[in-house]
PDB file of N, CA and C in Angstrom:
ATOM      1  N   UNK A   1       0.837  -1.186   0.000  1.00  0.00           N
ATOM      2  CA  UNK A   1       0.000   0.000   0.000  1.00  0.00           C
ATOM      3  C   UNK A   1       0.885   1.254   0.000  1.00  0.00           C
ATOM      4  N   UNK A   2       0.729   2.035  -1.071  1.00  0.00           N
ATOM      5  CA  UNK A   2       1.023   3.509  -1.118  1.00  0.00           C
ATOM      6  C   UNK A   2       0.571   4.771   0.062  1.00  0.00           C
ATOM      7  N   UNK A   3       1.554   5.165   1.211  1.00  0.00           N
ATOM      8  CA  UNK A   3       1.230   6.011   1.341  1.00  0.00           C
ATOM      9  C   UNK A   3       1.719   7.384   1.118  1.00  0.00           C
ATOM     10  N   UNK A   4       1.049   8.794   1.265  1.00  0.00           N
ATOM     11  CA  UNK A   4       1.024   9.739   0.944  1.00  0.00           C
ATOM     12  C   UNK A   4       0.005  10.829   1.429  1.00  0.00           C
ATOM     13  N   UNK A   5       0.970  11.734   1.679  1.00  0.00           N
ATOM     14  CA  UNK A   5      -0.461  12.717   2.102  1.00  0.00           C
ATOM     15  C   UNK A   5      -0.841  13.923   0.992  1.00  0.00           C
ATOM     16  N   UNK A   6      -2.010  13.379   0.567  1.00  0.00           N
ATOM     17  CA  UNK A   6      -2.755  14.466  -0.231  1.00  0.00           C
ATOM     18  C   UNK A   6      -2.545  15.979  -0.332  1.00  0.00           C
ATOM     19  N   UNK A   7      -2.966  16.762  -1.215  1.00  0.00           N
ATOM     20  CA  UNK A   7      -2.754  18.224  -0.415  1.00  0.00           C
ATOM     21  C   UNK A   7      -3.369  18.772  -1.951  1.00  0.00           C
ATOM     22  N   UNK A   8      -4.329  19.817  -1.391  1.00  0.00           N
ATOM     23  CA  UNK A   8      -5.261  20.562  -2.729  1.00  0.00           C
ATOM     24  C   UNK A   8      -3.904  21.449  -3.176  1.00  0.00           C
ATOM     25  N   UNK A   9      -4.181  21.464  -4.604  1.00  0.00           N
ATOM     26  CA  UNK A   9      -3.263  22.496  -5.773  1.00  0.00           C
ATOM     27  C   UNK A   9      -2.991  23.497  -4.689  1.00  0.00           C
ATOM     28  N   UNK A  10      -3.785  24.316  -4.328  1.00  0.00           N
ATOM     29  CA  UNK A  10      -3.739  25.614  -3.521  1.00  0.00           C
ATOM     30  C   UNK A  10      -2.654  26.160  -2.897  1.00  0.00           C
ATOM     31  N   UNK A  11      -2.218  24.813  -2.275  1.00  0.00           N
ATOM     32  CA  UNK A  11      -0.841  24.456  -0.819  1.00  0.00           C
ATOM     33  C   UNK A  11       0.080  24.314  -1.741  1.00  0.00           C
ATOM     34  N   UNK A  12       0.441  24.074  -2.991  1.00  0.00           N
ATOM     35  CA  UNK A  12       1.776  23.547  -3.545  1.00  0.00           C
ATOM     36  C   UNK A  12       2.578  25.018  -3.924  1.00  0.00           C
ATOM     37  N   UNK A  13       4.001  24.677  -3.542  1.00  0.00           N
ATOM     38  CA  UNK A  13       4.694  25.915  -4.013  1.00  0.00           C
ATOM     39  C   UNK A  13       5.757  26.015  -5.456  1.00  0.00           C
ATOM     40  N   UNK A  14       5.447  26.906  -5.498  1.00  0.00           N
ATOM     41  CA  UNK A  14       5.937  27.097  -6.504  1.00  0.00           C
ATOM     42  C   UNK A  14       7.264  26.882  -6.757  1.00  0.00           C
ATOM     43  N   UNK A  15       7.302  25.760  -7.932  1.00  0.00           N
ATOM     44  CA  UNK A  15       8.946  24.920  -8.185  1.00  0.00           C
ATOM     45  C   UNK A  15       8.076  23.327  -7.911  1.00  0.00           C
ATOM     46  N   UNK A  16       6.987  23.677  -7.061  1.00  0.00           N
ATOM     47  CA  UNK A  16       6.611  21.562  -6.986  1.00  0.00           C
ATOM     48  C   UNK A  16       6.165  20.918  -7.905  1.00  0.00           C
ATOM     49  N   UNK A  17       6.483  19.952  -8.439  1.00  0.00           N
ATOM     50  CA  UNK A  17       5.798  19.185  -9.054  1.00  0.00           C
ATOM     51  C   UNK A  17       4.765  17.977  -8.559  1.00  0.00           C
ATOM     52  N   UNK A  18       3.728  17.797  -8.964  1.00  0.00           N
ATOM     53  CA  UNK A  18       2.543  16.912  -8.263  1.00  0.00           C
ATOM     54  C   UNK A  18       1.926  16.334  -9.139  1.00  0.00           C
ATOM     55  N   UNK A  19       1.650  15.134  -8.650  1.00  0.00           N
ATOM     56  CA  UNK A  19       0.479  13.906  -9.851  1.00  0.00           C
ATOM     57  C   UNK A  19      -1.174  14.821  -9.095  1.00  0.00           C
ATOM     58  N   UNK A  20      -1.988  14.491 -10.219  1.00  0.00           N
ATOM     59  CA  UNK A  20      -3.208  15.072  -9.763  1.00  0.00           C
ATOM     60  C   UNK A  20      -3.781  13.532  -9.334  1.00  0.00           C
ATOM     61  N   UNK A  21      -4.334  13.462  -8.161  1.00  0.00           N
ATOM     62  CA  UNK A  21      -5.300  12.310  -7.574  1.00  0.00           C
ATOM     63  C   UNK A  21      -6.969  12.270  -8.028  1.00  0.00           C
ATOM     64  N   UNK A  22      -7.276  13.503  -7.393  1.00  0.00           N
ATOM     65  CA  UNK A  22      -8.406  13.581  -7.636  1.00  0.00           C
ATOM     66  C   UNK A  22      -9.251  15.069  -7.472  1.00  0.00           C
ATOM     67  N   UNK A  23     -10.095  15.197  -8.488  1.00  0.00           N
ATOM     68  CA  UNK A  23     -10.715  16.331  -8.515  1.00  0.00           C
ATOM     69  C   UNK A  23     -12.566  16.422  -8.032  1.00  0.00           C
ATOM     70  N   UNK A  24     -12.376  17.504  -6.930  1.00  0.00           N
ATOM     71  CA  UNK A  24     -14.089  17.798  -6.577  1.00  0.00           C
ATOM     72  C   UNK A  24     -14.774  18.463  -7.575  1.00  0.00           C
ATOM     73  N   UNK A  25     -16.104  18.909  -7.616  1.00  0.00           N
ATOM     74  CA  UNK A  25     -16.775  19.975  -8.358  1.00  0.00           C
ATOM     75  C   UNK A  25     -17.987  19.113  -8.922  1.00  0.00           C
ATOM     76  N   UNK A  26     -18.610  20.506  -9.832  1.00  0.00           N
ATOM     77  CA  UNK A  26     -19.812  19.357 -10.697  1.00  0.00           C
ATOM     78  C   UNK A  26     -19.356  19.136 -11.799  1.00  0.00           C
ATOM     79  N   UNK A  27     -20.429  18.908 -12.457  1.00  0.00           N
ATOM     80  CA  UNK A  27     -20.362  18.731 -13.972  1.00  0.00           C
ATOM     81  C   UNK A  27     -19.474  19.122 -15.309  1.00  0.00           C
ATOM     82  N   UNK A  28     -20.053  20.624 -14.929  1.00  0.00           N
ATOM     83  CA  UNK A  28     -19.286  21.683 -15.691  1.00  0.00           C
ATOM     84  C   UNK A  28     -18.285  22.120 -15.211  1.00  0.00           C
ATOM     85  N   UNK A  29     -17.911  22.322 -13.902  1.00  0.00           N
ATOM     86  CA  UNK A  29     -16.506  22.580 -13.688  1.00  0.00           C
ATOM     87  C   UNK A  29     -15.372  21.062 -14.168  1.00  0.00           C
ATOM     88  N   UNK A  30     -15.662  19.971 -13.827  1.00  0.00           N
ATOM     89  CA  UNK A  30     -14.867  19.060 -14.046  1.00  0.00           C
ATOM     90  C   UNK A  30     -14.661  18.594 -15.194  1.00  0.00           C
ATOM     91  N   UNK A  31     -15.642  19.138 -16.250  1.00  0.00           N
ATOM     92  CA  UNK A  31     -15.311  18.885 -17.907  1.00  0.00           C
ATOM     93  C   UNK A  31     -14.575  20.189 -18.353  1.00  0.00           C
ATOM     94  N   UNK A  32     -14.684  20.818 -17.925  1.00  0.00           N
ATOM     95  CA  UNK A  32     -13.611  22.467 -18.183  1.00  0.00           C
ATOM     96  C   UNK A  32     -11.920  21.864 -17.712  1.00  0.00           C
ATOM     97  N   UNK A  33     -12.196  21.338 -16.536  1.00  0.00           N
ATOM     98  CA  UNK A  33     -10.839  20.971 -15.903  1.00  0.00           C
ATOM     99  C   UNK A  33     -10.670  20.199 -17.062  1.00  0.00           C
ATOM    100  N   UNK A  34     -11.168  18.692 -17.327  1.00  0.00           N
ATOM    101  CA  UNK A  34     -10.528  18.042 -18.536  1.00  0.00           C
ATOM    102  C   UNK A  34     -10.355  18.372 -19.812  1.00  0.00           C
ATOM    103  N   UNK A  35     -11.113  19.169 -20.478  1.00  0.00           N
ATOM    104  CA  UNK A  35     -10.460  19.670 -21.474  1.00  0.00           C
ATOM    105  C   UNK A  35      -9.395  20.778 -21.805  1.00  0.00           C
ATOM    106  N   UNK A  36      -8.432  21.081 -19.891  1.00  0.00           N
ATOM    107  CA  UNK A  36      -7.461  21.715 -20.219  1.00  0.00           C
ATOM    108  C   UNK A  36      -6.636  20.690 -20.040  1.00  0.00           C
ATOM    109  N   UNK A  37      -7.111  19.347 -19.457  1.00  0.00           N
ATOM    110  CA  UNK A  37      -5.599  18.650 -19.201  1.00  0.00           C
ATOM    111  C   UNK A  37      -5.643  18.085 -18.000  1.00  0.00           C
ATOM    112  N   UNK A  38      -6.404  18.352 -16.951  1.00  0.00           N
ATOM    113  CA  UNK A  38      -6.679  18.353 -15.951  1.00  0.00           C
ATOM    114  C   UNK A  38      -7.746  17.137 -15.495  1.00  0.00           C
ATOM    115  N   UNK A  39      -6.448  15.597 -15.644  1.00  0.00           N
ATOM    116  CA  UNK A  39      -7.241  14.548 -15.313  1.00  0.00           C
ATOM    117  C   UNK A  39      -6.279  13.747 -14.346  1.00  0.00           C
ATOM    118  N   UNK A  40      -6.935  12.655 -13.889  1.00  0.00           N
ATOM    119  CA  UNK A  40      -6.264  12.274 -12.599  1.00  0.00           C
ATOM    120  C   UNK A  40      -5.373  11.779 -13.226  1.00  0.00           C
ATOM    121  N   UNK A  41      -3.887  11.729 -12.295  1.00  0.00           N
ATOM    122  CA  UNK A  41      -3.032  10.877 -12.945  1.00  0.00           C
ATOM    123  C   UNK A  41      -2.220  11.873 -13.766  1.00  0.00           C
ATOM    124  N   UNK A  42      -1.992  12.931 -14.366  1.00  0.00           N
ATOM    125  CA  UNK A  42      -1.635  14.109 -14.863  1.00  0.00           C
ATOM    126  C   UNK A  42      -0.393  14.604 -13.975  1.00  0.00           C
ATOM    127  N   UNK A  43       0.615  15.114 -14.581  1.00  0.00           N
ATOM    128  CA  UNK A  43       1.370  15.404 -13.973  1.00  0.00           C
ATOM    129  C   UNK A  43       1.617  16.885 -14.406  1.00  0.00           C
ATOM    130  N   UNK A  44       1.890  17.572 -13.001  1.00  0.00           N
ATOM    131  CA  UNK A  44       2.218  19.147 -13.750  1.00  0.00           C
ATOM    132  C   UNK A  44       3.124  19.570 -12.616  1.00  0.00           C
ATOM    133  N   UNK A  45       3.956  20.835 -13.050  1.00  0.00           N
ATOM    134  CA  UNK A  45       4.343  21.866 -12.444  1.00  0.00           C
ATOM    135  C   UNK A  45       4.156  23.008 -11.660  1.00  0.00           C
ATOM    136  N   UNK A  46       3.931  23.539 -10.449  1.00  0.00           N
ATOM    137  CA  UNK A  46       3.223  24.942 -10.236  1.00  0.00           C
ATOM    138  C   UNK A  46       4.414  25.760 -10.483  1.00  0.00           C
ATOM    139  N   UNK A  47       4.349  26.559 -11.298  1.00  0.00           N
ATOM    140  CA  UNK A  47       4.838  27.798 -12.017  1.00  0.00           C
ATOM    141  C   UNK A  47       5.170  28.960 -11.081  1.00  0.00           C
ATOM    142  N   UNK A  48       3.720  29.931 -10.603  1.00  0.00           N
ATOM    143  CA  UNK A  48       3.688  30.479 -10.018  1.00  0.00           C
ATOM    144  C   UNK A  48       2.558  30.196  -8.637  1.00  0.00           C
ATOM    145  N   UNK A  49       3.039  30.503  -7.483  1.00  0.00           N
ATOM    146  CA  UNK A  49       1.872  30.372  -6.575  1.00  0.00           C
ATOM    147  C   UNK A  49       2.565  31.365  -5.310  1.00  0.00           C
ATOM    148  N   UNK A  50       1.721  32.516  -5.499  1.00  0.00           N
ATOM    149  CA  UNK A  50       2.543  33.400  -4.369  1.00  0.00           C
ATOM    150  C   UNK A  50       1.038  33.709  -2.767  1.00  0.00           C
ATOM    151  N   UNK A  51       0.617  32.472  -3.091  1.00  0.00           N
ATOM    152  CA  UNK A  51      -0.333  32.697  -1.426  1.00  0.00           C
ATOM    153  C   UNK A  51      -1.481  33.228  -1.647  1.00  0.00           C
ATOM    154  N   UNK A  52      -1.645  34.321  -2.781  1.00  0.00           N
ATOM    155  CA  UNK A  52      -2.848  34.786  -3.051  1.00  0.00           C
ATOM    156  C   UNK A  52      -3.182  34.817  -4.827  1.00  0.00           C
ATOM    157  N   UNK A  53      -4.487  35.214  -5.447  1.00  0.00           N
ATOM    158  CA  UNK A  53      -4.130  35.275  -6.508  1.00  0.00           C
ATOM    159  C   UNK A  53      -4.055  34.116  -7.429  1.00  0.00           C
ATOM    160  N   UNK A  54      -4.133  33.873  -8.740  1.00  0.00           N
ATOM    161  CA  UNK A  54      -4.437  33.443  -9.683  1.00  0.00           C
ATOM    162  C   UNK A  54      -3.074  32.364  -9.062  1.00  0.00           C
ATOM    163  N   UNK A  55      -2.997  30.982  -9.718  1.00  0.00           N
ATOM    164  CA  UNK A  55      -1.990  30.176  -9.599  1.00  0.00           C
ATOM    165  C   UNK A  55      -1.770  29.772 -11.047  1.00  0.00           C
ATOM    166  N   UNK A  56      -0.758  29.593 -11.134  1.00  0.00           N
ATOM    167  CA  UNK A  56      -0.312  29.342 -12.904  1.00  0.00           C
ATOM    168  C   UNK A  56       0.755  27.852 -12.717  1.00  0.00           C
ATOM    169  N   UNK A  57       0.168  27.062 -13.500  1.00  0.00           N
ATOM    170  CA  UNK A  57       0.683  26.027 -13.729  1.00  0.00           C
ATOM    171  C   UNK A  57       1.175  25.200 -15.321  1.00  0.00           C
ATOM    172  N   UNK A  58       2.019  24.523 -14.973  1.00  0.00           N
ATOM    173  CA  UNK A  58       2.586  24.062 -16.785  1.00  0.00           C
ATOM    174  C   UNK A  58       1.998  22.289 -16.579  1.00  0.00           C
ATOM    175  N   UNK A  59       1.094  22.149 -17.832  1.00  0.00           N
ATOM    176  CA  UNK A  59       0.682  21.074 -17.688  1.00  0.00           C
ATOM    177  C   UNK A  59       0.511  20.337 -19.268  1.00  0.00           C
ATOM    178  N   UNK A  60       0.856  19.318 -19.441  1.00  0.00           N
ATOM    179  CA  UNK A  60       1.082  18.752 -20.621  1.00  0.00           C
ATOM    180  C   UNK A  60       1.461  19.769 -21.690  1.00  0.00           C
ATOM    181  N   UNK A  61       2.296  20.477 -21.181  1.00  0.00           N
ATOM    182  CA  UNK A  61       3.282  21.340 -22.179  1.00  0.00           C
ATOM    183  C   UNK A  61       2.629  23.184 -22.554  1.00  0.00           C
ATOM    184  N   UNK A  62       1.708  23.420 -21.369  1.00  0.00           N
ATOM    185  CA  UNK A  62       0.662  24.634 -21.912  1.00  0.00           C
ATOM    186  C   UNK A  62       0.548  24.931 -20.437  1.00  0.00           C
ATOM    187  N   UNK A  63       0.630  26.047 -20.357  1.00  0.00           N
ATOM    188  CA  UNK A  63       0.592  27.076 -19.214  1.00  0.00           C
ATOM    189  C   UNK A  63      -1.081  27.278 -18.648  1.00  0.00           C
ATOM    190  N   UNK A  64      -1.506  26.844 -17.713  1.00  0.00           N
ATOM    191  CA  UNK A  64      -2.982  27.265 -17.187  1.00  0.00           C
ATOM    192  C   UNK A  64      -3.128  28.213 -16.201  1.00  0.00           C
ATOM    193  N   UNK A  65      -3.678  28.751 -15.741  1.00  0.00           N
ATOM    194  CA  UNK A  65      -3.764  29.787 -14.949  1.00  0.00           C
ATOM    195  C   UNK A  65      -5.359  29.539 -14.588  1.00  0.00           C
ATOM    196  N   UNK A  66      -5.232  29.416 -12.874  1.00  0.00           N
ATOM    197  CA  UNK A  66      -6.275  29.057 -12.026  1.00  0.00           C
ATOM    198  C   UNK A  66      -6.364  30.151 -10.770  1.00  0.00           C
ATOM    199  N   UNK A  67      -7.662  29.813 -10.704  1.00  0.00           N
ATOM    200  CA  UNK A  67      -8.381  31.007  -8.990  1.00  0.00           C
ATOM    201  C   UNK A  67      -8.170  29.834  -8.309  1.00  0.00           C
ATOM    202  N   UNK A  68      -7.795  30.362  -7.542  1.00  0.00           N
ATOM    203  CA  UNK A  68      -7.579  29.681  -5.708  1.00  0.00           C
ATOM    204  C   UNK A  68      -8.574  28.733  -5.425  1.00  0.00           C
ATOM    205  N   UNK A  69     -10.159  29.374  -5.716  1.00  0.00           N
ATOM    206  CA  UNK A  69     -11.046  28.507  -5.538  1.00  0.00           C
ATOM    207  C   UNK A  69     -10.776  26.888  -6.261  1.00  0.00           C
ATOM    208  N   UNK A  70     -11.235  27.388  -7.558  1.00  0.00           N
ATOM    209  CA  UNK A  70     -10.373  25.889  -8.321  1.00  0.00           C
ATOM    210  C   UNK A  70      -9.364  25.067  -8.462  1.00  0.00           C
ATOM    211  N   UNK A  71      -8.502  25.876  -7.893  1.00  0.00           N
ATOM    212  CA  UNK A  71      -7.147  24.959  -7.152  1.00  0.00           C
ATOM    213  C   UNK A  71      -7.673  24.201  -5.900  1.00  0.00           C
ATOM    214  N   UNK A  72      -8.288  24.497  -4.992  1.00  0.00           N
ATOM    215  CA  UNK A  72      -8.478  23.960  -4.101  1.00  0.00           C
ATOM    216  C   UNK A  72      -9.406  22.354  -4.023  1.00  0.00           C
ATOM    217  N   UNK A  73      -9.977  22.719  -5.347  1.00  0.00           N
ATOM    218  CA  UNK A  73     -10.681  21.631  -5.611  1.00  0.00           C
ATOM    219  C   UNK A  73      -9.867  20.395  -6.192  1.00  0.00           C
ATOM    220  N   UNK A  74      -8.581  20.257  -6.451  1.00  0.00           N
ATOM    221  CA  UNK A  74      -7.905  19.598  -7.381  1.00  0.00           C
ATOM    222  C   UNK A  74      -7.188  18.942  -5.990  1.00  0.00           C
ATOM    223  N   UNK A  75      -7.141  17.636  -5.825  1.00  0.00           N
ATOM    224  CA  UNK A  75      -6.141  16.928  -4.855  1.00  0.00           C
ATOM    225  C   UNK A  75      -5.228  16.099  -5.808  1.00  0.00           C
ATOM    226  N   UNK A  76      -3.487  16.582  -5.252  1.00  0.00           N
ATOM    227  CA  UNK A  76      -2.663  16.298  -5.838  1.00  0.00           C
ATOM    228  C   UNK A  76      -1.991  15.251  -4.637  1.00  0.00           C
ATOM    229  N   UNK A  77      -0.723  14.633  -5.097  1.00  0.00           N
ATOM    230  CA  UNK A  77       0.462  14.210  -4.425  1.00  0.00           C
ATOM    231  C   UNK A  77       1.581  14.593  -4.870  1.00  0.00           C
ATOM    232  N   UNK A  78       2.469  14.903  -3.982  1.00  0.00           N
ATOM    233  CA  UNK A  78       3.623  15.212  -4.499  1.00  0.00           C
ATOM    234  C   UNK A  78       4.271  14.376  -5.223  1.00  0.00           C
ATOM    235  N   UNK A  79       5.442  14.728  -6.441  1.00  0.00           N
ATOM    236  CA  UNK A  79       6.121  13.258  -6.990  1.00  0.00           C
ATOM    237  C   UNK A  79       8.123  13.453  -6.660  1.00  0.00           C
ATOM    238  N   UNK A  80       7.863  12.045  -6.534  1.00  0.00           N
ATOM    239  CA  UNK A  80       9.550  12.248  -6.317  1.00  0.00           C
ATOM    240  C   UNK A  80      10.590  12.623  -7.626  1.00  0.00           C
ATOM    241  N   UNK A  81      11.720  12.904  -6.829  1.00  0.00           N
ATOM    242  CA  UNK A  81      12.469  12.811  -7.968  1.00  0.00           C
ATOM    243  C   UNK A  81      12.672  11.895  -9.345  1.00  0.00           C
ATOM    244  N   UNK A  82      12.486  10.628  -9.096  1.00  0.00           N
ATOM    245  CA  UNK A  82      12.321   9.449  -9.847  1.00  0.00           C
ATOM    246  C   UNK A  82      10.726   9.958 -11.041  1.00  0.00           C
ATOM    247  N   UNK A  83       9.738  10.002 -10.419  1.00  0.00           N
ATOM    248  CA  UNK A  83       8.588  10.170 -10.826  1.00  0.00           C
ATOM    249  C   UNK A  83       8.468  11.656 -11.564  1.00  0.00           C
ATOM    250  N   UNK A  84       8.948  12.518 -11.445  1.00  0.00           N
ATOM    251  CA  UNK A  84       9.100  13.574 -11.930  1.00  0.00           C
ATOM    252  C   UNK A  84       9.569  14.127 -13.519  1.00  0.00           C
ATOM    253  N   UNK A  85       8.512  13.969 -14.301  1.00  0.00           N
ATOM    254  CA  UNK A  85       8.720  14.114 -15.924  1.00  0.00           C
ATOM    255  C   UNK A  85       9.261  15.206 -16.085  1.00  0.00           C
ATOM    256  N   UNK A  86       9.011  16.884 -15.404  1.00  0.00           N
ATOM    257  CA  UNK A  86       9.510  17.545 -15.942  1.00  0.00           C
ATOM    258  C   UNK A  86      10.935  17.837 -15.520  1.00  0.00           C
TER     259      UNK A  86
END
């Protein structure tokens, strides 16, 4: 068994890289998330994340830019060095 402790987009700083686990929301928010890229298992970068403010992330090769709110909805894990594509 894998463990790991979870942690919403929101908390990650900028320079981390994280696998996405799993995402909250409804309908329409979670088909917006996937058609930027934004599916479990996804691996991305946080770019910028300065505590407040829009968070900008590099994800399958394209820059996204997210509200806090919608970051928060996204549960990631951190990845190790090994695991780490970019």
């Amino acid at each position: 068994m894998t463990t790991w402790n979870s942690t919403n987009l929101s908390t990650v700083r900028s320079g981390e890289s994280v696998q996405i686990e799993k995402m909250e929301g409804g309908h329409h928010f979670l088909s917006r998330l996937a058609s930027l890229g934004f599916t479990p298992g996804a691996r991305l970068k946080v770019l910028q994340n300065y505590g407040h403010g829009p968070i900008i992330v590099s994800l399958r090769d394209t820059r996204v830019a997210l509200g806090r709110g919608e970051a928060k909805k996204i549960l990631t894990r951190p990845l190790t060095g090994r695991d780490d594509g970019h």
